[in-house]
C-alpha atoms as a PDB file:
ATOM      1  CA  UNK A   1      -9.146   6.497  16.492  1.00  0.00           C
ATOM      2  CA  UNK A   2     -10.002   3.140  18.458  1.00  0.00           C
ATOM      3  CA  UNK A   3      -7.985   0.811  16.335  1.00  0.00           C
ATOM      4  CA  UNK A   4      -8.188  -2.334  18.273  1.00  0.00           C
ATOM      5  CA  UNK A   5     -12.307  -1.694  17.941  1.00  0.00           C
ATOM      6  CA  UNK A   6     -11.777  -1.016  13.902  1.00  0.00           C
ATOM      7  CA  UNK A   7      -9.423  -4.138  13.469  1.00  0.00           C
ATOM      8  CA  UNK A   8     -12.073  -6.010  15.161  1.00  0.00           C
ATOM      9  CA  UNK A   9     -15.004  -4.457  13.276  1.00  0.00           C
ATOM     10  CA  UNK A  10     -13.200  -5.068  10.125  1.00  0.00           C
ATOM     11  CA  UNK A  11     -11.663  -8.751  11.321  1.00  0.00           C
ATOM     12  CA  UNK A  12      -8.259  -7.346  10.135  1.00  0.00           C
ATOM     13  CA  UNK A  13      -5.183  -9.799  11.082  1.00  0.00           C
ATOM     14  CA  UNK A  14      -1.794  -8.360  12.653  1.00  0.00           C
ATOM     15  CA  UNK A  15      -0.626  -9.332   8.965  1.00  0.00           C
ATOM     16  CA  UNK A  16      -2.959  -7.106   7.271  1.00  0.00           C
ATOM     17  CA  UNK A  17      -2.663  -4.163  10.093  1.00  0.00           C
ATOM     18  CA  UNK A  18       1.201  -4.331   8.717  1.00  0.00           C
ATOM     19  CA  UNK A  19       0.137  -3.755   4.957  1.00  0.00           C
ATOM     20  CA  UNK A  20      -1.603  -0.739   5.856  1.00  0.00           C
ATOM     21  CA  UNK A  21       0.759   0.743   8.088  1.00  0.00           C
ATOM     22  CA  UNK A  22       3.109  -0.012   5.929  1.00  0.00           C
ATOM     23  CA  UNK A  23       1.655   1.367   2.729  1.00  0.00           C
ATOM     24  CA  UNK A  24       1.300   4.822   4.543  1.00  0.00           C
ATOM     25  CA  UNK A  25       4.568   4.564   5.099  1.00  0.00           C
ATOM     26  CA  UNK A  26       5.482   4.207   1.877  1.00  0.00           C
ATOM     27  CA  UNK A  27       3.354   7.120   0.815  1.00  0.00           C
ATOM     28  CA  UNK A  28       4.612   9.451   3.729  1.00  0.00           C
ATOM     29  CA  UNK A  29       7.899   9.074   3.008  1.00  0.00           C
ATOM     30  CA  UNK A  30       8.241   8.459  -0.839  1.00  0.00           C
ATOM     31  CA  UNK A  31       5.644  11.592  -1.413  1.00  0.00           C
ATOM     32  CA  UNK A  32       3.127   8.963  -3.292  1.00  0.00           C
ATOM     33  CA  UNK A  33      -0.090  10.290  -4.038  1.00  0.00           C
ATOM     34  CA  UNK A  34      -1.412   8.036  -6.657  1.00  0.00           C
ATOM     35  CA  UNK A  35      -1.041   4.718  -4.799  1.00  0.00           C
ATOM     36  CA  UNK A  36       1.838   2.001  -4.247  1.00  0.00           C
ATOM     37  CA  UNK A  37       3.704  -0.743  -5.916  1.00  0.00           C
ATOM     38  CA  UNK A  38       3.143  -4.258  -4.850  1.00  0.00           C
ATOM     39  CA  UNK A  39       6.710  -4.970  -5.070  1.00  0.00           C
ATOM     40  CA  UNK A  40       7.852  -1.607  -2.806  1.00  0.00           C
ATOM     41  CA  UNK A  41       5.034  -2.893   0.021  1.00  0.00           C
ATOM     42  CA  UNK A  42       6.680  -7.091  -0.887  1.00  0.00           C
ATOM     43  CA  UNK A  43      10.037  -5.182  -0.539  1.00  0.00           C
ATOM     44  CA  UNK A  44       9.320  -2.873   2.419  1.00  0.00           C
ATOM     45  CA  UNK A  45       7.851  -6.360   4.540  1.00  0.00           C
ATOM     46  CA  UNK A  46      10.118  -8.797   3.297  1.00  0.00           C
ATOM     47  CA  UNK A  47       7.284 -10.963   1.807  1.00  0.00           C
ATOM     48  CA  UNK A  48       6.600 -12.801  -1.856  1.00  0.00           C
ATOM     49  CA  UNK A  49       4.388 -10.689  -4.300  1.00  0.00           C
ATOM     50  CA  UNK A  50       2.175 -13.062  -3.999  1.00  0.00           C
ATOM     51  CA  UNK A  51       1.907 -12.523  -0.258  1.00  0.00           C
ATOM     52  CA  UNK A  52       0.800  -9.023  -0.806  1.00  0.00           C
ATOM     53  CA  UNK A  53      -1.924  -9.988  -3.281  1.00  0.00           C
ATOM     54  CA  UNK A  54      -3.539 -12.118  -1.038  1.00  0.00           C
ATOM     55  CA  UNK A  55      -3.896  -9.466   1.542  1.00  0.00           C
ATOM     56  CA  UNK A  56      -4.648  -6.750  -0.951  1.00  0.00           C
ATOM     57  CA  UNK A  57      -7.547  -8.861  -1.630  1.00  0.00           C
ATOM     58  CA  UNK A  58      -8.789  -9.086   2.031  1.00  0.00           C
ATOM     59  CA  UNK A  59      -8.196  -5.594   2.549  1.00  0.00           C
ATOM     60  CA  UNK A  60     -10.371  -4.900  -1.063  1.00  0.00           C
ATOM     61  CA  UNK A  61     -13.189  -7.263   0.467  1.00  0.00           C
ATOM     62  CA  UNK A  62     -12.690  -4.571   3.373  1.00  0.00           C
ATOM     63  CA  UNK A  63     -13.696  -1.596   1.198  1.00  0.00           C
ATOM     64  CA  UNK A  64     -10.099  -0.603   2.816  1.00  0.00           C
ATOM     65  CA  UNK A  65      -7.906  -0.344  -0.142  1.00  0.00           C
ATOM     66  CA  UNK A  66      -8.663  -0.556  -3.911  1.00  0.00           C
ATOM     67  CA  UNK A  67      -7.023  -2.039  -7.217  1.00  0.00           C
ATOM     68  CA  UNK A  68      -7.195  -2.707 -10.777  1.00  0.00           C
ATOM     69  CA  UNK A  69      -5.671  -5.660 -12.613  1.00  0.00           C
ATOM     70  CA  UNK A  70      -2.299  -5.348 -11.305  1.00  0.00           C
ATOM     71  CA  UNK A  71      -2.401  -1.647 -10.510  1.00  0.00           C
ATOM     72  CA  UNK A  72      -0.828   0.180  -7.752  1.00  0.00           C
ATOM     73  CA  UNK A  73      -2.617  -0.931  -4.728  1.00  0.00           C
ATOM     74  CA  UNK A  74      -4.782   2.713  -3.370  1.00  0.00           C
ATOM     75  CA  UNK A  75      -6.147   3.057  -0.028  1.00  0.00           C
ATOM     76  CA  UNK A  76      -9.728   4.113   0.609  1.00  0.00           C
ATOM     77  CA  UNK A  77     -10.437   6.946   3.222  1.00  0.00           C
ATOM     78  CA  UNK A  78     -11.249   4.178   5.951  1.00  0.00           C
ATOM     79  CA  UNK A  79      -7.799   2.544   4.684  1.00  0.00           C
ATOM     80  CA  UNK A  80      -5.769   5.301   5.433  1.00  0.00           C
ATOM     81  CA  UNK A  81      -7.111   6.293   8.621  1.00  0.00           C
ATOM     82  CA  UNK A  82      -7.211   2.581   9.754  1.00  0.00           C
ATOM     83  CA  UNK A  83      -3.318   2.671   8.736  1.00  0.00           C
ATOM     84  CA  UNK A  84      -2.340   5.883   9.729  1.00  0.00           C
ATOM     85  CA  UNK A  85      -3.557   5.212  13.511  1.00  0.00           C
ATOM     86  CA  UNK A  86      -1.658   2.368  13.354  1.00  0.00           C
ATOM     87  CA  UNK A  87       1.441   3.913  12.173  1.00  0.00           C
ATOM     88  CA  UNK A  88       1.038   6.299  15.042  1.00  0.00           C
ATOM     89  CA  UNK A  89       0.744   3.601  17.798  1.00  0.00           C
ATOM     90  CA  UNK A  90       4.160   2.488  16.428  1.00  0.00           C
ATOM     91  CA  UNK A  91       5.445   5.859  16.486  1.00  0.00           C
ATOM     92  CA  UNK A  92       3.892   6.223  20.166  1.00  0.00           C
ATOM     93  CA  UNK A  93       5.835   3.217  21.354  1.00  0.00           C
ATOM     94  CA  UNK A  94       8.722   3.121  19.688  1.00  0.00           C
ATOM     95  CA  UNK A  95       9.478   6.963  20.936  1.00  0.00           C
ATOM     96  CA  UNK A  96       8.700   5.737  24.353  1.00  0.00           C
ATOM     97  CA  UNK A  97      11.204   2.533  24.262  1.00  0.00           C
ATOM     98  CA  UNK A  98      14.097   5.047  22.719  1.00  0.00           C
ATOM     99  CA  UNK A  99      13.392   7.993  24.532  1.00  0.00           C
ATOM    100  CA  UNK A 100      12.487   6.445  28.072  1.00  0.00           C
ATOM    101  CA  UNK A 101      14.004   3.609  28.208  1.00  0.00           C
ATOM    102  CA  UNK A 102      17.652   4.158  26.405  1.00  0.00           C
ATOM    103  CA  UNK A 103      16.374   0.846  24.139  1.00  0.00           C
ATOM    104  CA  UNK A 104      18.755   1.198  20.532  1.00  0.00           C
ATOM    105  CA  UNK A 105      16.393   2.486  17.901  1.00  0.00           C
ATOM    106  CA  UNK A 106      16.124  -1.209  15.819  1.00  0.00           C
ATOM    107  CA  UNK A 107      15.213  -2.960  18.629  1.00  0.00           C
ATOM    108  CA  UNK A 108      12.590  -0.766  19.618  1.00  0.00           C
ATOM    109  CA  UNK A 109      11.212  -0.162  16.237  1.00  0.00           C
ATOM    110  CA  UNK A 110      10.937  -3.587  15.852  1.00  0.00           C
ATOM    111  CA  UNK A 111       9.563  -4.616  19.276  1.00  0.00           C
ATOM    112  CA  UNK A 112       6.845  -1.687  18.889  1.00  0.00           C
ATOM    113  CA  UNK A 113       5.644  -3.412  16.011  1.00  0.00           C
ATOM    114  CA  UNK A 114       4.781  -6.569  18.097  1.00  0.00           C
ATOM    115  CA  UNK A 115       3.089  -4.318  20.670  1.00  0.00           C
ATOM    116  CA  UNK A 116       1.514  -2.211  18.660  1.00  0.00           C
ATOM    117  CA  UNK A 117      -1.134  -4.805  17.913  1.00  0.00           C
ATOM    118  CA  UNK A 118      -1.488  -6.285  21.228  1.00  0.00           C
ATOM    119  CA  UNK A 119      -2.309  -2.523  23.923  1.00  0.00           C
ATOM    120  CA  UNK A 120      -5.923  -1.418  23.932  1.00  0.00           C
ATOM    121  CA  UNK A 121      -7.059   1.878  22.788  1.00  0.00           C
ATOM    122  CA  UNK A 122      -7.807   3.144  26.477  1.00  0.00           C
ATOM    123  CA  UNK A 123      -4.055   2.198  27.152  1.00  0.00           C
ATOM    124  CA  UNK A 124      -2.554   3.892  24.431  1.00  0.00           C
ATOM    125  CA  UNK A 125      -4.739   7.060  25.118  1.00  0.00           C
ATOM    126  CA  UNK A 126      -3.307   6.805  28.772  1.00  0.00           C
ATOM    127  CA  UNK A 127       0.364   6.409  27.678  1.00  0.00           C
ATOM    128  CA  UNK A 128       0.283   9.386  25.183  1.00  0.00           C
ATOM    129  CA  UNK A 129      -1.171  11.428  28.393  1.00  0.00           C
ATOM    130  CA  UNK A 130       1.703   9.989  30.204  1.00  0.00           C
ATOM    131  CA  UNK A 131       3.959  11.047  27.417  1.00  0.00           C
ATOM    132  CA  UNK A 132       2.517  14.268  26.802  1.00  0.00           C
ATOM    133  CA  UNK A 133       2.712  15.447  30.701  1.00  0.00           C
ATOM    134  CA  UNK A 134       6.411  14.354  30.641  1.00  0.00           C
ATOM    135  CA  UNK A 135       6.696  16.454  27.856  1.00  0.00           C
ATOM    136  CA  UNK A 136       7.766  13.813  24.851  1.00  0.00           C
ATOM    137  CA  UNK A 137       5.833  14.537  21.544  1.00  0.00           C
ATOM    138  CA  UNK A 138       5.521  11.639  19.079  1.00  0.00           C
ATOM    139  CA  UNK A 139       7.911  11.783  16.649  1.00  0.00           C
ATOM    140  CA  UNK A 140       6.973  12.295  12.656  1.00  0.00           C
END
């Protein structure tokens, strides 16, 4: 997925490419199915609740996640594949900064957020060929 081209598409801000990531996260790793918890995504950034409900609401006007009055915050379809692509990116990166480069796991993590935003979709597709001829699979 060309997620530079959707962020664009959908104006999304770096800000609001981390709530989706990061509410996949969430769901990948805590098994949600049923949507997540304002607080866990305030918690998980290390923003105010009322950070996350102003970007819920830009992501609703986005048709890219969905809420009731103070419900857990769903994502749409578009949402999660928006978000998941993004989470991979970070994955793509940070595996190549670790891996590659000997750089210590929080560092890299952290630093692949930054870039994760910033590469275009042609050169991510040409560093996961790199990566893939060198043998290095994108960790889960």
């Amino acid at each position: 997925m060309d997620t530079t081209n959707s962020s664009r598409e959908l104006h999304l801000t770096v800000a609001n490419e981390d709530y989706l990531e990061c509410m996949v996260r969430i769901e990948s790793e805590e098994g949600e199915t049923n949507g997540v918890r304002s607080v866990d995504i305030a918690q998980r950034l290390g923003v105010s609740k009322a950070s996350v409900n102003k970007a819920v609401s830009a992501l609703k006007a986005s048709e890219l996640v969905e809420q009731s009055h103070y419900g857990k915050v769903i994502l749409t379809d578009r949402g999660r594949e928006v978000g998941t692509a993004i989470w991979y990116r970070h994955r793509l990166i940070r595996t190549f900064l670790v891996q590659e480069l000997g750089v210590e796991f929080e560092r890299a993590d952290s630093e692949a957020c930054m870039m994760e935003h910033a590469l275009s979709e042609d050169t991510m597709s040409r560093w996961l060929a790199y990566l893939q001829k060198q043998g290095i699979s994108v960790e889960e």
